[in-house]
C-alpha atoms as a PDB file:
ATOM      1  CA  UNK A   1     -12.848   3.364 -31.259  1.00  0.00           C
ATOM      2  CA  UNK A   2     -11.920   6.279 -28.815  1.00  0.00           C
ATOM      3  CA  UNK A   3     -16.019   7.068 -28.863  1.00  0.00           C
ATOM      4  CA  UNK A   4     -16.958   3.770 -28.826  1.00  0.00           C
ATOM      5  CA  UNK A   5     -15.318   3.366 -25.329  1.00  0.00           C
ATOM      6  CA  UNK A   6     -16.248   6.650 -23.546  1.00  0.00           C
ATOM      7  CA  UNK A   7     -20.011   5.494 -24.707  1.00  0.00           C
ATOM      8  CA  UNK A   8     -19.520   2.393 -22.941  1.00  0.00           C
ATOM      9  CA  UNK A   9     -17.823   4.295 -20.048  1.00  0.00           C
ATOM     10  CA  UNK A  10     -21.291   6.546 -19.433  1.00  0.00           C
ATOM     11  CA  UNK A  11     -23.275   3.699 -19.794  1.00  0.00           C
ATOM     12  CA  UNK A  12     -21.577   1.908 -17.124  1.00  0.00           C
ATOM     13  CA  UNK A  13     -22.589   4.807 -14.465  1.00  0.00           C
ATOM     14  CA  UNK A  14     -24.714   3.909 -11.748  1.00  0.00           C
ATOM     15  CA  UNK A  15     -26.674   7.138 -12.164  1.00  0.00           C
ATOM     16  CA  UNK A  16     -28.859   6.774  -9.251  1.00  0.00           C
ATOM     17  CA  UNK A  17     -25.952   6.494  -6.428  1.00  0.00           C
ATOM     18  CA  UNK A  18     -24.338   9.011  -8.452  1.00  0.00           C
ATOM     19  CA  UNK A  19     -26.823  11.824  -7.857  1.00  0.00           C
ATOM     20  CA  UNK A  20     -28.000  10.817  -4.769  1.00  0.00           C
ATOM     21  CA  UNK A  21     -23.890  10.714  -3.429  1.00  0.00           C
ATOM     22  CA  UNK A  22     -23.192  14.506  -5.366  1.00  0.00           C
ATOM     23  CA  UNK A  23     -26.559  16.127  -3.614  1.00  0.00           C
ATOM     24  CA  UNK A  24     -25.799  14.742  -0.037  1.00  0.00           C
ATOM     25  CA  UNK A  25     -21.879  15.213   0.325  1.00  0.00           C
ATOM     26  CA  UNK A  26     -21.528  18.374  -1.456  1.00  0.00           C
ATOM     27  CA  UNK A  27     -22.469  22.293  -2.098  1.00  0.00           C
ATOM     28  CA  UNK A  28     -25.711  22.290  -4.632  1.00  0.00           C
ATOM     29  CA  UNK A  29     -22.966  24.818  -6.603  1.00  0.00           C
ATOM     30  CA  UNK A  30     -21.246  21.748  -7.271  1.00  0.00           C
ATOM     31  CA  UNK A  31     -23.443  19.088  -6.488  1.00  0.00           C
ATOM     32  CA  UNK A  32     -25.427  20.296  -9.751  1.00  0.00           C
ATOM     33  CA  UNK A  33     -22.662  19.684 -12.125  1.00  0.00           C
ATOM     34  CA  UNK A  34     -22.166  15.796 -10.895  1.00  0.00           C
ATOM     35  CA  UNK A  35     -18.703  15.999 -10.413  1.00  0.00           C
ATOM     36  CA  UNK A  36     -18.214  12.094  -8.793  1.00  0.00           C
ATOM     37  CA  UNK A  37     -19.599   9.369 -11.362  1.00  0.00           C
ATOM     38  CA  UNK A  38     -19.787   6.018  -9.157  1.00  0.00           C
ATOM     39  CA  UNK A  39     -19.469   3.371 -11.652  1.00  0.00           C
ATOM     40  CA  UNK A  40     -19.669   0.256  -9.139  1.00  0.00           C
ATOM     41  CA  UNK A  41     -20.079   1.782  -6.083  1.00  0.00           C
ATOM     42  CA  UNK A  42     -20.049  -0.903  -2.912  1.00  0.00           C
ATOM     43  CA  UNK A  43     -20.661   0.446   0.229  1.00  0.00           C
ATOM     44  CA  UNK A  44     -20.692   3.952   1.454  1.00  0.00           C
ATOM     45  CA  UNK A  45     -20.780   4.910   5.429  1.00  0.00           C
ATOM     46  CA  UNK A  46     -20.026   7.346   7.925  1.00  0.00           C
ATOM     47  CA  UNK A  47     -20.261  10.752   8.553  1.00  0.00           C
ATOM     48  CA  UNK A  48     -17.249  12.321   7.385  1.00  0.00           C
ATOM     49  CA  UNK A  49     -16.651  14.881   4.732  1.00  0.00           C
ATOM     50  CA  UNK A  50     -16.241  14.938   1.339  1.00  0.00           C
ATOM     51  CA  UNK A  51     -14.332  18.616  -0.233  1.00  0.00           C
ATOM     52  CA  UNK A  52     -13.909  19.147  -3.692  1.00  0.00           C
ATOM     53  CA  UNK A  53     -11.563  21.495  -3.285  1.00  0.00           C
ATOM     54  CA  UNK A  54     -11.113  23.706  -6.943  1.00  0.00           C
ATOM     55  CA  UNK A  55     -12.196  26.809  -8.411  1.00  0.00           C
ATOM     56  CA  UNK A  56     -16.212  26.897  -8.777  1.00  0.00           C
ATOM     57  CA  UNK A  57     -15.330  27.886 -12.692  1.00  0.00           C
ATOM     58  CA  UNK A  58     -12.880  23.813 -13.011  1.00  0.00           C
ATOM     59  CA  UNK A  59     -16.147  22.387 -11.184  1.00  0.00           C
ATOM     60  CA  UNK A  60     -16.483  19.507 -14.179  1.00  0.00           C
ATOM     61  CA  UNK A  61     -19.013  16.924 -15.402  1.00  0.00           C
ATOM     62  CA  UNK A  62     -17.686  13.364 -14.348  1.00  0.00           C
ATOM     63  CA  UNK A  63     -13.917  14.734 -12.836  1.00  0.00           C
ATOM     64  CA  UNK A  64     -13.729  11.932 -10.474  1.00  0.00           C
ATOM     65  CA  UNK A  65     -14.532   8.516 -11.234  1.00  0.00           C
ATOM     66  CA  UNK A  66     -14.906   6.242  -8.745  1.00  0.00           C
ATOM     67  CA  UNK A  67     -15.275   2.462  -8.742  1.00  0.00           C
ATOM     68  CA  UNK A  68     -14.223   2.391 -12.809  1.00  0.00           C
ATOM     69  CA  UNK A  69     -13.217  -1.154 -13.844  1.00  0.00           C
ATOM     70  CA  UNK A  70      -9.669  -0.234 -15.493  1.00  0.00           C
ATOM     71  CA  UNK A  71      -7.630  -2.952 -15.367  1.00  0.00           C
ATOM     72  CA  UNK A  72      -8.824  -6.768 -16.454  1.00  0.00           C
ATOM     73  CA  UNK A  73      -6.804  -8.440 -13.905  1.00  0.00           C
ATOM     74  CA  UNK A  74      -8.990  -7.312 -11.119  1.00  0.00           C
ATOM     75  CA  UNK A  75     -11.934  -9.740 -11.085  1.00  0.00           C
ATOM     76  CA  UNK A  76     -13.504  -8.754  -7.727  1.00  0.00           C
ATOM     77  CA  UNK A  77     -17.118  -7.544  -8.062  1.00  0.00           C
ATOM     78  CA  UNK A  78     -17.196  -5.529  -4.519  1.00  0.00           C
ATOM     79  CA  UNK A  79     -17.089  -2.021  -6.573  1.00  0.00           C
ATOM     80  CA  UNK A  80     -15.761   0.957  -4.416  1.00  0.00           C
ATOM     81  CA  UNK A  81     -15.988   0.476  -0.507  1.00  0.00           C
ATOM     82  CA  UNK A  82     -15.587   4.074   1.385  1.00  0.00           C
ATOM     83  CA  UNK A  83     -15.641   4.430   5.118  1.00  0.00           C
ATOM     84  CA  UNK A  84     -15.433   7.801   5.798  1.00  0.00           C
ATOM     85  CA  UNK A  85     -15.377   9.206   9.651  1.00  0.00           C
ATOM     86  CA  UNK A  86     -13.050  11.883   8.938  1.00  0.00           C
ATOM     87  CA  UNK A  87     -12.398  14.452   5.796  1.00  0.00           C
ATOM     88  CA  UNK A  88     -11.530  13.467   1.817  1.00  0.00           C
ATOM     89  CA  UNK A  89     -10.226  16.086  -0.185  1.00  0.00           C
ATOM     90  CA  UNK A  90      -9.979  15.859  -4.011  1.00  0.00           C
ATOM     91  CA  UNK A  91      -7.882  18.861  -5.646  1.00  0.00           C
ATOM     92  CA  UNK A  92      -8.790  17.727  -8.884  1.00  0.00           C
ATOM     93  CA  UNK A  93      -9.625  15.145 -11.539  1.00  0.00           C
ATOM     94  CA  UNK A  94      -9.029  11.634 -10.609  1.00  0.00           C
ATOM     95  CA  UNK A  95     -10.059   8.151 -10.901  1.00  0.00           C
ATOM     96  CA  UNK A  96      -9.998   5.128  -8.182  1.00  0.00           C
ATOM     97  CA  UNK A  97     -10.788   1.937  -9.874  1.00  0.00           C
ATOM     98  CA  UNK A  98     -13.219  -0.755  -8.722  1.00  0.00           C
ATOM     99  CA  UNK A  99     -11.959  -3.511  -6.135  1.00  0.00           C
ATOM    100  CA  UNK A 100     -10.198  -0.123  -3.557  1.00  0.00           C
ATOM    101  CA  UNK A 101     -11.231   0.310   0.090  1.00  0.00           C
ATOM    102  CA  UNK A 102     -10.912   3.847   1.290  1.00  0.00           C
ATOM    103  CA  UNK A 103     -10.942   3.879   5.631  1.00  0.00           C
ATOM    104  CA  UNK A 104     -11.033   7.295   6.830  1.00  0.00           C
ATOM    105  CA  UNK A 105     -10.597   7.200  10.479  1.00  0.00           C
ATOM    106  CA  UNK A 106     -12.783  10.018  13.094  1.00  0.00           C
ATOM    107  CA  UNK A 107      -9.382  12.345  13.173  1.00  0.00           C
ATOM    108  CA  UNK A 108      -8.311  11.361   9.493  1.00  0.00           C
ATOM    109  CA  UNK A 109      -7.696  13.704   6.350  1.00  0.00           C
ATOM    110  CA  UNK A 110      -6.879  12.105   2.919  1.00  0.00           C
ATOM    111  CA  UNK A 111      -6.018  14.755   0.895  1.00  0.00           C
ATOM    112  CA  UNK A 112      -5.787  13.656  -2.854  1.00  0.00           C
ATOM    113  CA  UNK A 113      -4.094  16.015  -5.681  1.00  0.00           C
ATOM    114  CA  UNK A 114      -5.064  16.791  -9.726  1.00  0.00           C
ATOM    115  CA  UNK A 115      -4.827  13.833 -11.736  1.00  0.00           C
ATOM    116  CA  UNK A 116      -4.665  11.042  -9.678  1.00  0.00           C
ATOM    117  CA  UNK A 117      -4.836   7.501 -10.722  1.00  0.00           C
ATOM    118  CA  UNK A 118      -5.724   4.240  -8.427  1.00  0.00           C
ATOM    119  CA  UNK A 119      -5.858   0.997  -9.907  1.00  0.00           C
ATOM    120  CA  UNK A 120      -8.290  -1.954  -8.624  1.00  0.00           C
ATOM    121  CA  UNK A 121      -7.787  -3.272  -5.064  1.00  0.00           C
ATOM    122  CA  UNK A 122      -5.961  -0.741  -3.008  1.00  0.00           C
ATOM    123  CA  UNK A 123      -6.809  -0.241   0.177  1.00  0.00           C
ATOM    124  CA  UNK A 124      -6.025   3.435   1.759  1.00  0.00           C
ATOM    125  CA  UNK A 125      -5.933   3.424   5.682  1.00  0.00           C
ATOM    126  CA  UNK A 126      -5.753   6.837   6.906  1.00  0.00           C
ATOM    127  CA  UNK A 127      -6.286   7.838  10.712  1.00  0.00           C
ATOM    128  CA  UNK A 128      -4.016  11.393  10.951  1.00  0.00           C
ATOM    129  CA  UNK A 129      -3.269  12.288   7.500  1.00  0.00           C
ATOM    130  CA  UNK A 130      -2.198  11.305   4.079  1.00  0.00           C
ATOM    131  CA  UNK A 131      -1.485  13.396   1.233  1.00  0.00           C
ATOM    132  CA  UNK A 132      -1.122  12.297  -2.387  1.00  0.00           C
ATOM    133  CA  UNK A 133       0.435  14.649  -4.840  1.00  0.00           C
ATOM    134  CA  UNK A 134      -0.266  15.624  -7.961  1.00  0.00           C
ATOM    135  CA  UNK A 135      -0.628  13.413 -10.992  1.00  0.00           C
ATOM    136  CA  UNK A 136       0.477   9.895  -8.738  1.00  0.00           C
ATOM    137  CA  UNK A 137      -0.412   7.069  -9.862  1.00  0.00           C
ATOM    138  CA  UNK A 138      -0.506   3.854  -7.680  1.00  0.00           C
ATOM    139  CA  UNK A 139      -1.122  -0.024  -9.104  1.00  0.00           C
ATOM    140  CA  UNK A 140      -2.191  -2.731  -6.580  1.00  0.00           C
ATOM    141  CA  UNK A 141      -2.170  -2.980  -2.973  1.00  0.00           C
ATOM    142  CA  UNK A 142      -2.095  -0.302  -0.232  1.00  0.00           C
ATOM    143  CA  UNK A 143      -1.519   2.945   1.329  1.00  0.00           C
ATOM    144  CA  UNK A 144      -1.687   2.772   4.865  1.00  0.00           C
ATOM    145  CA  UNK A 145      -1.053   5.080   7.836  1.00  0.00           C
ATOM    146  CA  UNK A 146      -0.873   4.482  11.910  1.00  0.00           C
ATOM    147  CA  UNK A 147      -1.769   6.619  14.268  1.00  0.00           C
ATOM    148  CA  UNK A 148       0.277  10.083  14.259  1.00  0.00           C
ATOM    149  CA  UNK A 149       2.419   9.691  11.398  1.00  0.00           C
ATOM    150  CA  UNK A 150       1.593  12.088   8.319  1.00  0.00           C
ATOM    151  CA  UNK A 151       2.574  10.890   4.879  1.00  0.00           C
ATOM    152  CA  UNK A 152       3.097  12.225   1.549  1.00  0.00           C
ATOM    153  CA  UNK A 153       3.377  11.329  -1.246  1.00  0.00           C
ATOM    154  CA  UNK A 154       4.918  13.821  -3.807  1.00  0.00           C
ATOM    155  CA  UNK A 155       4.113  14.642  -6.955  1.00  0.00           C
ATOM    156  CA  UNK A 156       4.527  12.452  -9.936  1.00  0.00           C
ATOM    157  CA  UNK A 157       5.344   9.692  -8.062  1.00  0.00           C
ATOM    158  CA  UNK A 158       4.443   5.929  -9.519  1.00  0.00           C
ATOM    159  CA  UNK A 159       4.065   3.249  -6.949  1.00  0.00           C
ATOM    160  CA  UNK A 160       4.557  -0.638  -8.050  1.00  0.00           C
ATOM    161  CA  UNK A 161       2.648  -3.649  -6.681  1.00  0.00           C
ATOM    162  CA  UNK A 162       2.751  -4.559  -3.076  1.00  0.00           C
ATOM    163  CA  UNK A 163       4.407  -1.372  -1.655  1.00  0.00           C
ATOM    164  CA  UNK A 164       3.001  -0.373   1.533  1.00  0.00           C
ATOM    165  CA  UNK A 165       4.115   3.215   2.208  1.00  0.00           C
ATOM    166  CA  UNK A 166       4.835   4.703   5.655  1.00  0.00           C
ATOM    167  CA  UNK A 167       7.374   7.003   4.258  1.00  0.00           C
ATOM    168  CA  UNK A 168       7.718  10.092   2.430  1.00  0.00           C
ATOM    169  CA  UNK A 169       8.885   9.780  -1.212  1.00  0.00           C
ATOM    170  CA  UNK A 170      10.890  12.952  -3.022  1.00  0.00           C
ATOM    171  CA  UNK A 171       9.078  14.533  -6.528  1.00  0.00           C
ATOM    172  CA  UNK A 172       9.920  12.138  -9.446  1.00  0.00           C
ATOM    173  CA  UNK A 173      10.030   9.088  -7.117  1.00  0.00           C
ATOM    174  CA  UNK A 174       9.079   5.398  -8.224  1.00  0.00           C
ATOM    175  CA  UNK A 175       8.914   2.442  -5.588  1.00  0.00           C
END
């Protein structure tokens, strides 16, 4: 069964936006390894950057997966929406599921850490910094950040439904 679904998981790929998105936003040393699968990928502006930030050697096939259609609850069709005018930073594997809005503002880093996992319809808002931790894992609804506030949150954190965050959490923290 376990084969059965990662079959259906590569077939599911939009392979087309996914080259095309690894060759223009990053180094052809990683670029070449298509690191980011988009799996329903919306829209995708701006000018802003996009790091993978690990070890040339951890550079993996399919480490981040964006747009995946996780959870059955989400019915919205919109795929992965990224505006990105400042700077993204992925430290690792991850996944953002299909319904989430990512607005990265001109002056705005999100910083993301290894093993990160967003469900379906979160929307990040980041115009001065976020950073999420390692192995976080955040179900329905928002992150969002004003102007001049920084905000982390720590590592192996789980955040509920319907939590907007404008706080920092401690390590172990659930909301």
């Amino acid at each position: 069964m376990r084969i059965i679904n990662k079959i259906r998981l590569f077939c599911k790929v939009n392979w087309w936006r996914t080259i095309l998105f690894n060759f223009k936003h990053l180094p052809f040393s990683q670029a070449i390894h298509l690191p980011i699968l988009l799996y329903r990928p919306g829209s995708i502006s701006g000018n802003g950057m996009f790091v993978l930030d690990v070890e040339r050697e951890k550079v993996k096939f399919g480490m981040l997966k964006l747009g995946v259609k996780n959870e059955n609850s989400i019915l919205t069709k919109t795929g992965i929406c990224i505006s990105n005018n400042g700077k993204i930073i992925f430290k690792g594997a991850g996944v953002i599921g299909n319904g989430c809005s990512l607005t990265i503002g001109n002056h705005g880093i999100l910083s993301m850490g290894k093993n990160f996992g967003i469900t379906g319809n979160v929307s990040i808002h980041c115009f001065e910094n976020i950073k999420i931790g390692d192995a976080v894992l955040h179900a329905l609804d928002k992150i969002a950040v004003a102007h001049g506030e920084f905000v982390i949150v720590a590592e192996h954190a789980q955040i509920g439904v319907f939590i907007d965050i404008h706080t920092c959490f401690p390590s172990f923290s659930a909301a």
